[in-house]
N, C-alpha and C. Protein backbone atom coordinates (compact mmCIF):
# COMPACT_ATOMS: atom_id res chain seq x y z
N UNK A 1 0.82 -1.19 0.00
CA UNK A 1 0.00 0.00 0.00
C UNK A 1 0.87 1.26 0.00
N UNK A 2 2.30 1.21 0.97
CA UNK A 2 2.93 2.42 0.57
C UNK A 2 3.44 2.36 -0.13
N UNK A 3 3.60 2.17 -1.75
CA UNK A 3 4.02 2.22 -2.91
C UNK A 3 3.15 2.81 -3.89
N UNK A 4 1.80 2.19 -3.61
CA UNK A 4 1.00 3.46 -4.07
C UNK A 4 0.64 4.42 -3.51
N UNK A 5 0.47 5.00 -2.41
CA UNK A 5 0.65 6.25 -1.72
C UNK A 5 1.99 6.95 -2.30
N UNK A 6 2.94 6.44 -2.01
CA UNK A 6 4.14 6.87 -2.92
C UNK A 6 4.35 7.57 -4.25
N UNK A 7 3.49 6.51 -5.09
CA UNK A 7 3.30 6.77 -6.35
C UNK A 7 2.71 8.20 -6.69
N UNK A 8 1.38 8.00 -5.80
CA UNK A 8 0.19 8.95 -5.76
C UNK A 8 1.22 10.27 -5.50
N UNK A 9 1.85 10.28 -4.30
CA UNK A 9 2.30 11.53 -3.87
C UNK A 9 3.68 12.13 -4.95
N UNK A 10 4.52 11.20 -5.29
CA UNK A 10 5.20 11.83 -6.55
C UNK A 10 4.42 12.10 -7.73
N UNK A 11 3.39 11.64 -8.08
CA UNK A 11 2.65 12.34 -9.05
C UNK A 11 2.16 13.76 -8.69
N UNK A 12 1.84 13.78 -7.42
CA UNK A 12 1.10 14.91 -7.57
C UNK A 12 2.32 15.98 -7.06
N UNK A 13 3.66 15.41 -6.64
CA UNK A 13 4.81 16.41 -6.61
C UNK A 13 5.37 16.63 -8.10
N UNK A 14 5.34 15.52 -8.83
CA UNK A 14 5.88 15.76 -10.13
C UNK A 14 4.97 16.96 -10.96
N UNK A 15 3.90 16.47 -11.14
CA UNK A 15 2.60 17.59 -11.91
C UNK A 15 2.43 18.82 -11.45
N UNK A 16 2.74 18.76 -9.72
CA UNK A 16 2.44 20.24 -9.23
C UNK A 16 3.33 21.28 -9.26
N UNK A 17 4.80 20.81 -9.58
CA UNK A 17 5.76 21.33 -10.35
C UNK A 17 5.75 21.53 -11.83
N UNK A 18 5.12 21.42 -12.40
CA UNK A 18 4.86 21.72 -14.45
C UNK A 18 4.06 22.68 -13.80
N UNK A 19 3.09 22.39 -13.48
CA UNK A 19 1.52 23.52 -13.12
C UNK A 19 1.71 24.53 -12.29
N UNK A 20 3.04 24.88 -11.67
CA UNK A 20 3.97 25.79 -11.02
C UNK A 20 4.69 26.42 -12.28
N UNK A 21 5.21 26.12 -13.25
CA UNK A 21 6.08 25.96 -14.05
C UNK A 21 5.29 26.92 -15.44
N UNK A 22 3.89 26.60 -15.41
CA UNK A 22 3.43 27.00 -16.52
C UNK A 22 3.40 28.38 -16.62
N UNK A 23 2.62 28.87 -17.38
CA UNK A 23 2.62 30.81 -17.15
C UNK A 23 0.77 30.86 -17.31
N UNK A 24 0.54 30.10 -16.38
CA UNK A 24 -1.14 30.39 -16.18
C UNK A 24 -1.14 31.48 -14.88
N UNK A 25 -2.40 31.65 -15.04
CA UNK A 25 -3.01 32.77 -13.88
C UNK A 25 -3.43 32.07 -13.09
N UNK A 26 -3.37 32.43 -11.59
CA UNK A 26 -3.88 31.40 -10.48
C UNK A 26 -4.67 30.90 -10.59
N UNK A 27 -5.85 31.67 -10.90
CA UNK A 27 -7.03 31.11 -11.37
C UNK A 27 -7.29 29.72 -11.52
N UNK A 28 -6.14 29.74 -12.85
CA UNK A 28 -6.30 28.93 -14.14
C UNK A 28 -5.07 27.43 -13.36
N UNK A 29 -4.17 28.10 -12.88
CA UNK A 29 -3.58 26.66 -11.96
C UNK A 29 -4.38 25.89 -10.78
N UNK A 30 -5.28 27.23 -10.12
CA UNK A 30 -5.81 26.41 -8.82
C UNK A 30 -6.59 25.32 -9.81
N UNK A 31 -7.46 26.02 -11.01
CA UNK A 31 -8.63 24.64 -11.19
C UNK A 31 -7.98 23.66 -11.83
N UNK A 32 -6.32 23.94 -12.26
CA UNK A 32 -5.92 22.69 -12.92
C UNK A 32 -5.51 21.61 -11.68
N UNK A 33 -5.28 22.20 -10.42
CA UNK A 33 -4.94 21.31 -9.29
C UNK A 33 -6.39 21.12 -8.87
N UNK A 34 -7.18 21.74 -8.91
CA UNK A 34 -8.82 21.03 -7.81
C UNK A 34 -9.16 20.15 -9.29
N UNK A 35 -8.97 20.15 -10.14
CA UNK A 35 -10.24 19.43 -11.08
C UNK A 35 -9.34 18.63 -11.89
N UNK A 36 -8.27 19.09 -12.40
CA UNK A 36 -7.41 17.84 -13.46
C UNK A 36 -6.69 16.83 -12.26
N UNK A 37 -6.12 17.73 -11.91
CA UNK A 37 -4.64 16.97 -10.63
C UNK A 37 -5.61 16.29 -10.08
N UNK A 38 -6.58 16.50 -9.15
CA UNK A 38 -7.09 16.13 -8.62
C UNK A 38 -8.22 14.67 -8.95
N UNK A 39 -8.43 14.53 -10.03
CA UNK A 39 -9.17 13.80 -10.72
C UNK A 39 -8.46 12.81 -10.76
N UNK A 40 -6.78 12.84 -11.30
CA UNK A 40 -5.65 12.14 -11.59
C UNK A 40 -5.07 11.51 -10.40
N UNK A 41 -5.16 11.47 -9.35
CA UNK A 41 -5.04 10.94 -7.98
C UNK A 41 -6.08 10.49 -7.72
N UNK A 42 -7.52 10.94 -7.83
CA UNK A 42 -8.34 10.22 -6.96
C UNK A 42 -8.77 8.65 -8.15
N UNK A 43 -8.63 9.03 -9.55
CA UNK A 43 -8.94 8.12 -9.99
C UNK A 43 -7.95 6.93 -10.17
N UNK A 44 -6.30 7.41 -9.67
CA UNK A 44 -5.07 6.60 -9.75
C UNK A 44 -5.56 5.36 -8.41
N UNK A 45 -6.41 6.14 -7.33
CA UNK A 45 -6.23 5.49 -6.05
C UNK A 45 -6.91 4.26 -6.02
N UNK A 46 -8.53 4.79 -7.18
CA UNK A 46 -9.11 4.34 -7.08
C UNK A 46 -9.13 3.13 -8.13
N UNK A 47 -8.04 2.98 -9.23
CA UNK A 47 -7.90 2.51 -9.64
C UNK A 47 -7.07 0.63 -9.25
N UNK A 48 -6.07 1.77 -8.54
CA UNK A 48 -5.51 0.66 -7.56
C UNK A 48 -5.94 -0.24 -6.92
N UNK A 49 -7.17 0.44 -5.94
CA UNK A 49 -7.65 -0.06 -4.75
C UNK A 49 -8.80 -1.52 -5.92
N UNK A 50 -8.96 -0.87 -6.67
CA UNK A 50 -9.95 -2.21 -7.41
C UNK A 50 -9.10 -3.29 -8.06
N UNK A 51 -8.01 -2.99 -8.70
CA UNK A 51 -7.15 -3.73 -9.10
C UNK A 51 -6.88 -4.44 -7.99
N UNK A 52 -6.32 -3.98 -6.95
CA UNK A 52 -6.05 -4.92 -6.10
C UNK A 52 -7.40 -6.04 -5.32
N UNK A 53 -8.57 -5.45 -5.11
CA UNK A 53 -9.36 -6.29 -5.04
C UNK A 53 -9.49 -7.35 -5.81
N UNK A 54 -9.90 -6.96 -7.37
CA UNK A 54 -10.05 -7.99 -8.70
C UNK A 54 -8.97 -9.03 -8.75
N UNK A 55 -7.95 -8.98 -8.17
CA UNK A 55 -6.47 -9.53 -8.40
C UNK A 55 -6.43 -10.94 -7.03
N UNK A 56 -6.90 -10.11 -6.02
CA UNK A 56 -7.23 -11.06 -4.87
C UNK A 56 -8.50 -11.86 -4.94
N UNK A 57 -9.41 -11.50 -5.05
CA UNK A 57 -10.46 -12.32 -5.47
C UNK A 57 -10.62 -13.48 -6.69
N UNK A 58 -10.05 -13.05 -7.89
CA UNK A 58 -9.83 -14.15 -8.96
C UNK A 58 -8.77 -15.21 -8.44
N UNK A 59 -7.89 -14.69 -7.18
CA UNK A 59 -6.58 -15.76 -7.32
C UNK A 59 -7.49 -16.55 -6.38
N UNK A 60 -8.19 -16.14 -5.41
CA UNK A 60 -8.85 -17.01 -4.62
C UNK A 60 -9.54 -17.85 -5.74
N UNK A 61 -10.50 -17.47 -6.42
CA UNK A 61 -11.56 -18.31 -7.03
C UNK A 61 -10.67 -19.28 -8.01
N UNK A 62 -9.48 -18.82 -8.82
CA UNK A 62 -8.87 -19.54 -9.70
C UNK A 62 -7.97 -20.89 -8.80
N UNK A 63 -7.28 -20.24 -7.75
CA UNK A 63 -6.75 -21.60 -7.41
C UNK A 63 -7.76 -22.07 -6.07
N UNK A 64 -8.78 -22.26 -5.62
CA UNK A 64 -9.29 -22.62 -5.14
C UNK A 64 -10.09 -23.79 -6.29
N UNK A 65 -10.60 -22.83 -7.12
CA UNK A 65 -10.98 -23.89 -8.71
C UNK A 65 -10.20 -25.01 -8.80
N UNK A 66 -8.95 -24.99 -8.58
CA UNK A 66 -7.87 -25.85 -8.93
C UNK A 66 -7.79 -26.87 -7.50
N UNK A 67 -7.79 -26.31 -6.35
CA UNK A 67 -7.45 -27.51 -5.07
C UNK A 67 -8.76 -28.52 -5.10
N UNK A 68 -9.92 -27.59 -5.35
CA UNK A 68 -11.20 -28.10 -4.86
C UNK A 68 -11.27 -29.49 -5.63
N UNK A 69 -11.30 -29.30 -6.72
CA UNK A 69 -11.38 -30.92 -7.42
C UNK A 69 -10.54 -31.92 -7.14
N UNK A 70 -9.47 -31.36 -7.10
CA UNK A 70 -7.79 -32.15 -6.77
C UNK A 70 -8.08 -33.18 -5.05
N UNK A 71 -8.69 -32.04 -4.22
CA UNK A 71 -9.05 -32.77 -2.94
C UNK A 71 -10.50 -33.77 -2.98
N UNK A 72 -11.84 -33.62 -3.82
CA UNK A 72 -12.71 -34.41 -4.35
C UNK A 72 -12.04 -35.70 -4.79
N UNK A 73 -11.38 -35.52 -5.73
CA UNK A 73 -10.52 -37.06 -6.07
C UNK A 73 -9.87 -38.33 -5.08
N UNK A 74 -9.83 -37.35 -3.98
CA UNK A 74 -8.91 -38.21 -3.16
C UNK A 74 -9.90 -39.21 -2.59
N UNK A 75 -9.09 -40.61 -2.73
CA UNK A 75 -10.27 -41.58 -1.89
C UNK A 75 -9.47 -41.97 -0.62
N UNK A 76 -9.70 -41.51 0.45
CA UNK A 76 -8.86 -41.97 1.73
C UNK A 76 -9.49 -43.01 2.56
N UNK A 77 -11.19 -42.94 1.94
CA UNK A 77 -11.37 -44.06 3.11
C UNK A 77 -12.61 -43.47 4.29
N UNK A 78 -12.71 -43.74 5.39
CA UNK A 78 -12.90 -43.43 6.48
C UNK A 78 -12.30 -43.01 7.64
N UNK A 79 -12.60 -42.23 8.07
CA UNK A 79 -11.26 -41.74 9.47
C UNK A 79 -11.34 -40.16 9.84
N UNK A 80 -10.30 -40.04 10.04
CA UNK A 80 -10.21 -38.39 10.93
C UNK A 80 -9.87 -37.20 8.85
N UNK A 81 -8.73 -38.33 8.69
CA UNK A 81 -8.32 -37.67 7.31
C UNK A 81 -9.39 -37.06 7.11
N UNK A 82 -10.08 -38.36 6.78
CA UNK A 82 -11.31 -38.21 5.21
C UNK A 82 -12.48 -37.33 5.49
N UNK A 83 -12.49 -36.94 6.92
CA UNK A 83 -13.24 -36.28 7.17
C UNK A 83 -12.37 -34.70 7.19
N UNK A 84 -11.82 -34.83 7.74
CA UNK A 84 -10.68 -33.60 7.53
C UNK A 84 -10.30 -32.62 6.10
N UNK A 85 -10.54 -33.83 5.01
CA UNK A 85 -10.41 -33.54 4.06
C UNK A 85 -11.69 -32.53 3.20
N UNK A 86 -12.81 -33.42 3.80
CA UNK A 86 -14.41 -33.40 3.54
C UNK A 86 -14.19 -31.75 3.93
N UNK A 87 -14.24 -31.32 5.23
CA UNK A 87 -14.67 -30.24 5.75
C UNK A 87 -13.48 -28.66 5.05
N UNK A 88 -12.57 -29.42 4.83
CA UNK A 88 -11.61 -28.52 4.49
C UNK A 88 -12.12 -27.96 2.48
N UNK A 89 -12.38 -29.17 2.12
CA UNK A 89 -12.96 -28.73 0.64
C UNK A 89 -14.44 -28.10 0.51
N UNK A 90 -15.02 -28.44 1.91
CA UNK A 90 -15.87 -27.45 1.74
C UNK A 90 -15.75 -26.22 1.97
N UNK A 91 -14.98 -25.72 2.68
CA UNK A 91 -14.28 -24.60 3.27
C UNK A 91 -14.00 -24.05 2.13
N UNK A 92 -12.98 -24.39 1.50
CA UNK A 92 -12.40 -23.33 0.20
C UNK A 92 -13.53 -23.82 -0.88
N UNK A 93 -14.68 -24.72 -1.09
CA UNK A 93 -15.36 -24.51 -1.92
C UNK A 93 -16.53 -22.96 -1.72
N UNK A 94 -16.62 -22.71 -0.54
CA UNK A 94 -17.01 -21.79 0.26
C UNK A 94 -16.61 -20.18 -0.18
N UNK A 95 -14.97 -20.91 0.19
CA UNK A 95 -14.21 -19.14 -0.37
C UNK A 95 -14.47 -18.86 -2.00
N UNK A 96 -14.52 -20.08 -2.60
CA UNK A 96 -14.33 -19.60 -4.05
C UNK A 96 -15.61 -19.10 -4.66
N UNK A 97 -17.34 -19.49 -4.07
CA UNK A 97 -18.04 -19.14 -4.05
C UNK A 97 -18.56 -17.64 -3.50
N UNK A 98 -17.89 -17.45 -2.41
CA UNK A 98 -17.86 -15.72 -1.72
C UNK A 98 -17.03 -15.16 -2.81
N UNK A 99 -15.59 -15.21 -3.34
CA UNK A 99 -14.93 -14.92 -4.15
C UNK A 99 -15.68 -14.37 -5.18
N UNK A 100 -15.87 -15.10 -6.07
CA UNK A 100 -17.13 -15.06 -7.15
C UNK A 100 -18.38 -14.16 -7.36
N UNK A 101 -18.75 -14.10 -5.99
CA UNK A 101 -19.88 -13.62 -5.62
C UNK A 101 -19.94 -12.29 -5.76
N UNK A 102 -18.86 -11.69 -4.87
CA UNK A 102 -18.27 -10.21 -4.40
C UNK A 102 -17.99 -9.97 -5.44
N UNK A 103 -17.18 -10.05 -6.44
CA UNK A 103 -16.65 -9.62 -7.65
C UNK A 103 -17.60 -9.56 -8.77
N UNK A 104 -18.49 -10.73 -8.65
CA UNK A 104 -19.96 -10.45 -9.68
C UNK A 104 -20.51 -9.11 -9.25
N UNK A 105 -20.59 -8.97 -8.08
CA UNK A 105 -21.79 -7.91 -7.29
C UNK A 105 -20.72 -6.64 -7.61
N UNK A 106 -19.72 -6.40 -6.92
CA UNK A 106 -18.85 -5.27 -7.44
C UNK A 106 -18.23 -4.89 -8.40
N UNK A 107 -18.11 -6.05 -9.32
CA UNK A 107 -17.14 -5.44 -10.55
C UNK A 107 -16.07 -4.63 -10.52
N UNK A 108 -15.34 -5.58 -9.93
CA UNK A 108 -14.03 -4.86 -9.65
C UNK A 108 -12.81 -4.53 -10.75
N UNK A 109 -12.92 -6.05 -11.53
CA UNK A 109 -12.38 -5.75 -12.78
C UNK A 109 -12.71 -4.80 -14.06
N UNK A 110 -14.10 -4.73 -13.74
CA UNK A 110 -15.04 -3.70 -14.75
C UNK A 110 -14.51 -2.08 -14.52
N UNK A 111 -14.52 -2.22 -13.02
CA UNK A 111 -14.15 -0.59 -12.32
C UNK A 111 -12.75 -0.34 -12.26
N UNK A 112 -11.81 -1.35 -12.15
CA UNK A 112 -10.30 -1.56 -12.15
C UNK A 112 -10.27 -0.84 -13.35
N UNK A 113 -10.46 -1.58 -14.87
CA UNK A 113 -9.93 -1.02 -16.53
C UNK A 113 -10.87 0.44 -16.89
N UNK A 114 -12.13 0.78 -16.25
CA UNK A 114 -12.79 1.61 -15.78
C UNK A 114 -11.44 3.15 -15.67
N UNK A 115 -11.68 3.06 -14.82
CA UNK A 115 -10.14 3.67 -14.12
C UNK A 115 -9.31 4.15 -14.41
N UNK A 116 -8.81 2.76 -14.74
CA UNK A 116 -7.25 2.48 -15.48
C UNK A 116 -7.51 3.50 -16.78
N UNK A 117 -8.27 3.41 -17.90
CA UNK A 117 -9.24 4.04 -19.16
C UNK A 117 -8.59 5.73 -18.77
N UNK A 118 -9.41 5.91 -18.29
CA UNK A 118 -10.15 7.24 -17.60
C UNK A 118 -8.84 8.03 -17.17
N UNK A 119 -7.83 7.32 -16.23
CA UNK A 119 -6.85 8.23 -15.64
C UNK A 119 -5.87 8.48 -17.31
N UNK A 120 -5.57 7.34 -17.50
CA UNK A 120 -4.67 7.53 -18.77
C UNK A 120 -5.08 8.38 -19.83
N UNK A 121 -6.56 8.83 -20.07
CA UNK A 121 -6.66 9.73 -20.99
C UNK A 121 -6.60 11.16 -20.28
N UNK A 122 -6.87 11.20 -18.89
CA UNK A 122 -6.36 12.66 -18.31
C UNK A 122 -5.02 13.00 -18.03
N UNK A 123 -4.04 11.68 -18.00
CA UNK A 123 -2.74 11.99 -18.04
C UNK A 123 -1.89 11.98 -19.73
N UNK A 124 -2.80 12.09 -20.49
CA UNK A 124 -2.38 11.94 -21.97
C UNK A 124 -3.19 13.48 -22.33
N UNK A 125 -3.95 13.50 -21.48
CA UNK A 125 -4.65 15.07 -22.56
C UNK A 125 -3.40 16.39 -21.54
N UNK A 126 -3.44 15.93 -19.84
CA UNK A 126 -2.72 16.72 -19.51
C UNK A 126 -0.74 16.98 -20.11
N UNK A 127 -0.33 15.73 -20.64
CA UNK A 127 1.07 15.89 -20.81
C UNK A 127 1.36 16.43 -22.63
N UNK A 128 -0.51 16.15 -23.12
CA UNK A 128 -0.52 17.16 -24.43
C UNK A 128 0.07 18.77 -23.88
N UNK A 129 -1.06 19.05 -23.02
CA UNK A 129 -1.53 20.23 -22.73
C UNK A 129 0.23 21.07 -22.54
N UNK A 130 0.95 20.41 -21.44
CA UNK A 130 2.26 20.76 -20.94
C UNK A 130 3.34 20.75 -21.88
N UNK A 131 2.97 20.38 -22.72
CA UNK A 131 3.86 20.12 -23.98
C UNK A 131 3.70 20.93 -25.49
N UNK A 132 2.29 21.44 -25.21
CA UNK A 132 1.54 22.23 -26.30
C UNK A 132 1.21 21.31 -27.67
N UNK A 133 1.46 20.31 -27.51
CA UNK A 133 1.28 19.43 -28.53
C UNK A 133 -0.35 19.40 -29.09
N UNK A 134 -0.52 18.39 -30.17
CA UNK A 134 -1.53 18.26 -30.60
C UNK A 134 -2.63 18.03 -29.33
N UNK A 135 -3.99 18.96 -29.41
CA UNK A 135 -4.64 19.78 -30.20
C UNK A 135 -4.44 21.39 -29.91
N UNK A 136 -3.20 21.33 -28.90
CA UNK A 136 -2.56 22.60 -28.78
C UNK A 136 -1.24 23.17 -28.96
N UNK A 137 -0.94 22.95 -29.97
CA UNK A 137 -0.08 23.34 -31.28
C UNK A 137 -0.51 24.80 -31.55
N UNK A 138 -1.48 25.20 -31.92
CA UNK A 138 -1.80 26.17 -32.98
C UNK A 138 -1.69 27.74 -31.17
N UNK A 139 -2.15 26.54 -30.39
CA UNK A 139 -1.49 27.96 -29.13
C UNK A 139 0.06 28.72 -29.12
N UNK A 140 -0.27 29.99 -28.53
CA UNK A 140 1.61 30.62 -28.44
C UNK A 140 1.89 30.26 -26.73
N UNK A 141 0.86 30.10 -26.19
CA UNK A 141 1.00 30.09 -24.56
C UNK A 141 -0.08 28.94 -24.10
N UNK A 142 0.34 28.55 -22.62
CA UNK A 142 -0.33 27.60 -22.00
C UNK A 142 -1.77 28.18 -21.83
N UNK A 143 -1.54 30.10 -21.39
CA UNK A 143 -2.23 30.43 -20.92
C UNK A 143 -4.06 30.47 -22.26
N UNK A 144 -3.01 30.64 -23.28
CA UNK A 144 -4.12 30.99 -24.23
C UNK A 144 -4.81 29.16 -24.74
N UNK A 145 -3.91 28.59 -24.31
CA UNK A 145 -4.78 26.63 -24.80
C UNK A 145 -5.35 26.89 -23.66
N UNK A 146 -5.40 26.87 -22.48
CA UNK A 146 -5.74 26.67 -21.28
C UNK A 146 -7.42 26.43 -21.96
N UNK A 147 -8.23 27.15 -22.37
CA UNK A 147 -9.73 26.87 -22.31
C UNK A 147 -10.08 25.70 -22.81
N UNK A 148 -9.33 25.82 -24.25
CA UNK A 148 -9.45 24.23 -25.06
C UNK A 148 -9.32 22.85 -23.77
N UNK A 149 -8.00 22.65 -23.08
CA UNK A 149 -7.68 22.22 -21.97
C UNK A 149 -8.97 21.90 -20.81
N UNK A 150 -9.16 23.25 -20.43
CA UNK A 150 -10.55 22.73 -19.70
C UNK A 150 -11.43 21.86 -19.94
N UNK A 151 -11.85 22.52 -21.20
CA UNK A 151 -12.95 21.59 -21.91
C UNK A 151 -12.82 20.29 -22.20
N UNK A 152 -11.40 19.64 -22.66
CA UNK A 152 -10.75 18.62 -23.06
C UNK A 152 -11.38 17.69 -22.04
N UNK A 153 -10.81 18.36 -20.63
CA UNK A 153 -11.01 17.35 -18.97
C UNK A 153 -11.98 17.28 -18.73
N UNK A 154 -13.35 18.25 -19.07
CA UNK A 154 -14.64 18.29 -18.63
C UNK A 154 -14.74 17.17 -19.87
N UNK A 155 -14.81 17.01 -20.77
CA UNK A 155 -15.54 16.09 -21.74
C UNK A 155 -14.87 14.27 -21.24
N UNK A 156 -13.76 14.83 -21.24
CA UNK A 156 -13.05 13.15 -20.15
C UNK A 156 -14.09 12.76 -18.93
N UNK A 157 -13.90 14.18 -18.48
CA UNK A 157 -15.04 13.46 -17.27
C UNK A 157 -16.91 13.29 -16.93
N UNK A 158 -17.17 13.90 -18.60
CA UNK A 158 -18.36 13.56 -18.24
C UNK A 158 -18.69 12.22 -19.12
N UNK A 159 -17.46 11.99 -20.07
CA UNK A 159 -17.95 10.44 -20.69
C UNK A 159 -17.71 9.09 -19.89
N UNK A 160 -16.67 9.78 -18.69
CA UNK A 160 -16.22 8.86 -17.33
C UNK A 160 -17.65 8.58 -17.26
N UNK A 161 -18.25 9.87 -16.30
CA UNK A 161 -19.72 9.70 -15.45
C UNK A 161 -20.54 8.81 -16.39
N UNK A 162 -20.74 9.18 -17.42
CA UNK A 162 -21.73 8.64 -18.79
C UNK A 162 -21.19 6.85 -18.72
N UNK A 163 -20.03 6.69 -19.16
CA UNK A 163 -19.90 5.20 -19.26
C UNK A 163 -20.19 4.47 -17.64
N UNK A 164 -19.70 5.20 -16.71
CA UNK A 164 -19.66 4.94 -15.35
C UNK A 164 -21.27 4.23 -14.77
N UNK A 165 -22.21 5.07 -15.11
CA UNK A 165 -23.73 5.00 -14.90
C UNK A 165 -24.07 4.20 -15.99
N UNK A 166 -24.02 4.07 -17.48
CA UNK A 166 -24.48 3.22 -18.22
C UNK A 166 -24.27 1.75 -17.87
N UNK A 167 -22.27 1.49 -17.82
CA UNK A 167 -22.14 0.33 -18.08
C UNK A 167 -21.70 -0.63 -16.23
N UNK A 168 -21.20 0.11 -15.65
CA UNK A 168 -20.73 -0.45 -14.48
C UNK A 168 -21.93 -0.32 -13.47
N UNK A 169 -22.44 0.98 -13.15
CA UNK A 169 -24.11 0.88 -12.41
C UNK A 169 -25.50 0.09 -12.86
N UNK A 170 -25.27 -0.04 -14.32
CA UNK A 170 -26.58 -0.67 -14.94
C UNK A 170 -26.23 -1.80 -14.89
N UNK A 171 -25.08 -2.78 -14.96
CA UNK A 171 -24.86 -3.78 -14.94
C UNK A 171 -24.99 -4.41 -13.69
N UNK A 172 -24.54 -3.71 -12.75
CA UNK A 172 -25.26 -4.25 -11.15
C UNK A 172 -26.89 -4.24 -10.99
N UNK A 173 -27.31 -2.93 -11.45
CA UNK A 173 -28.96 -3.33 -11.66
C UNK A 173 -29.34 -4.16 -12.16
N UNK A 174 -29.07 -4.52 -13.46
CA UNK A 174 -29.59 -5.74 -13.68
C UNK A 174 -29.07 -6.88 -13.39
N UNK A 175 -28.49 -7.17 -12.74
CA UNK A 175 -27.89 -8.49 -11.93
C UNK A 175 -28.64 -8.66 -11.06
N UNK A 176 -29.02 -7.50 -10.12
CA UNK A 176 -29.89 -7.48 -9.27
C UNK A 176 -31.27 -8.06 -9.56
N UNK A 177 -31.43 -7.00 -10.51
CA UNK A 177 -33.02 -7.52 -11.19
C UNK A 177 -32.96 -8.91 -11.69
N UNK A 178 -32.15 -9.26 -11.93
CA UNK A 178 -31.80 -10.91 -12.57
C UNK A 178 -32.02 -11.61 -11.24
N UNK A 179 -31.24 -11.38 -9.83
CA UNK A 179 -31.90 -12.49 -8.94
C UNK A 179 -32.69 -12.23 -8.18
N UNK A 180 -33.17 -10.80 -8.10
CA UNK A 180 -34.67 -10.60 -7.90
C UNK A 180 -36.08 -11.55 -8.16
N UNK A 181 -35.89 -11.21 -9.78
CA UNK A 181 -36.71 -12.02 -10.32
C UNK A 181 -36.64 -13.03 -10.66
């Protein structure tokens, strides 16, 4: 965990130095730190934090997939084993079922590449922006792309919200509605 805290915090030392660096008006830096920077950390964290869920949960379900049958096979007989054995494969048949479960219901992997998507096009429109590159080329100053820029991050983040509510919220609804009904 402190490696991504780490991460998180040199990003936002690395970026908050360019956005120091630029020749914007306070204005125009505070909203690039409350609304770009800021977007770019919370969605890095949040990216993480699901990755790492999705990552723990499949290894459970995948090698639990794998012991559970392996211990079914075994014929020991009668005794302390075989019972030992019995209770223990139900056990991790157990975990791999909770496993499964949680990750159907949360979509962690859905919200993980979600994320993952989302930060990389705000850290690709922002290292345009710092660079003046394409679609701000035709600017002489940061200060004068700066609006294009805004707009760039507002349209990132409202096709975030847009895919966010279509495909990752509607898909839990109807899962729901699926064992509802």
């Amino acid at each position: 965990m402190s490696t991504d805290t780490s991460y998180r915090e040199w990003l936002k030392q690395d970026y908050g130095k360019l956005i120091d660096a630029l020749q914007l008006d306070d204005m125009q830096k505070h909203f690039m730190r409350s609304r770009w920077l800021d977007q770019v950390l919370w969605m890095e964290s949040k990216c993480e934090k699901n990755q790492r869920w999705y990552y723990i949960l499949r290894l459970v379900a995948i090698v639990g997939g794998v012991i559970v049958p392996a211990l079914v096979s075994l014929k020991l007989g009668d005794g302390k084993v075989s019972s030992l054995i019995s209770w223990l494969t139900f056990g991790i048949s157990l975990m791999v079922a909770i496993s499964v479960a949680v990750e159907e219901f949360f979509h962690f992997g859905e919200r993980w590449r979600h994320y993952r998507r989302t930060v990389e096009l705000l850290k690709i429109e922002g290292w345009r922006f710092f660079q003046l590159g394409e679609p701000y080329q035709q600017s002489a100053t940061h200060g004068a792309a700066y609006p294009l820029f805004a707009g760039k991050v507002e349209e990132i983040m409202q096709s975030e919200v847009d895919v966010f509510i279509s495909k990752v919220v509607q898909a839990k609804k109807e899962k729901e509605n699926q064992e509802a009904g």
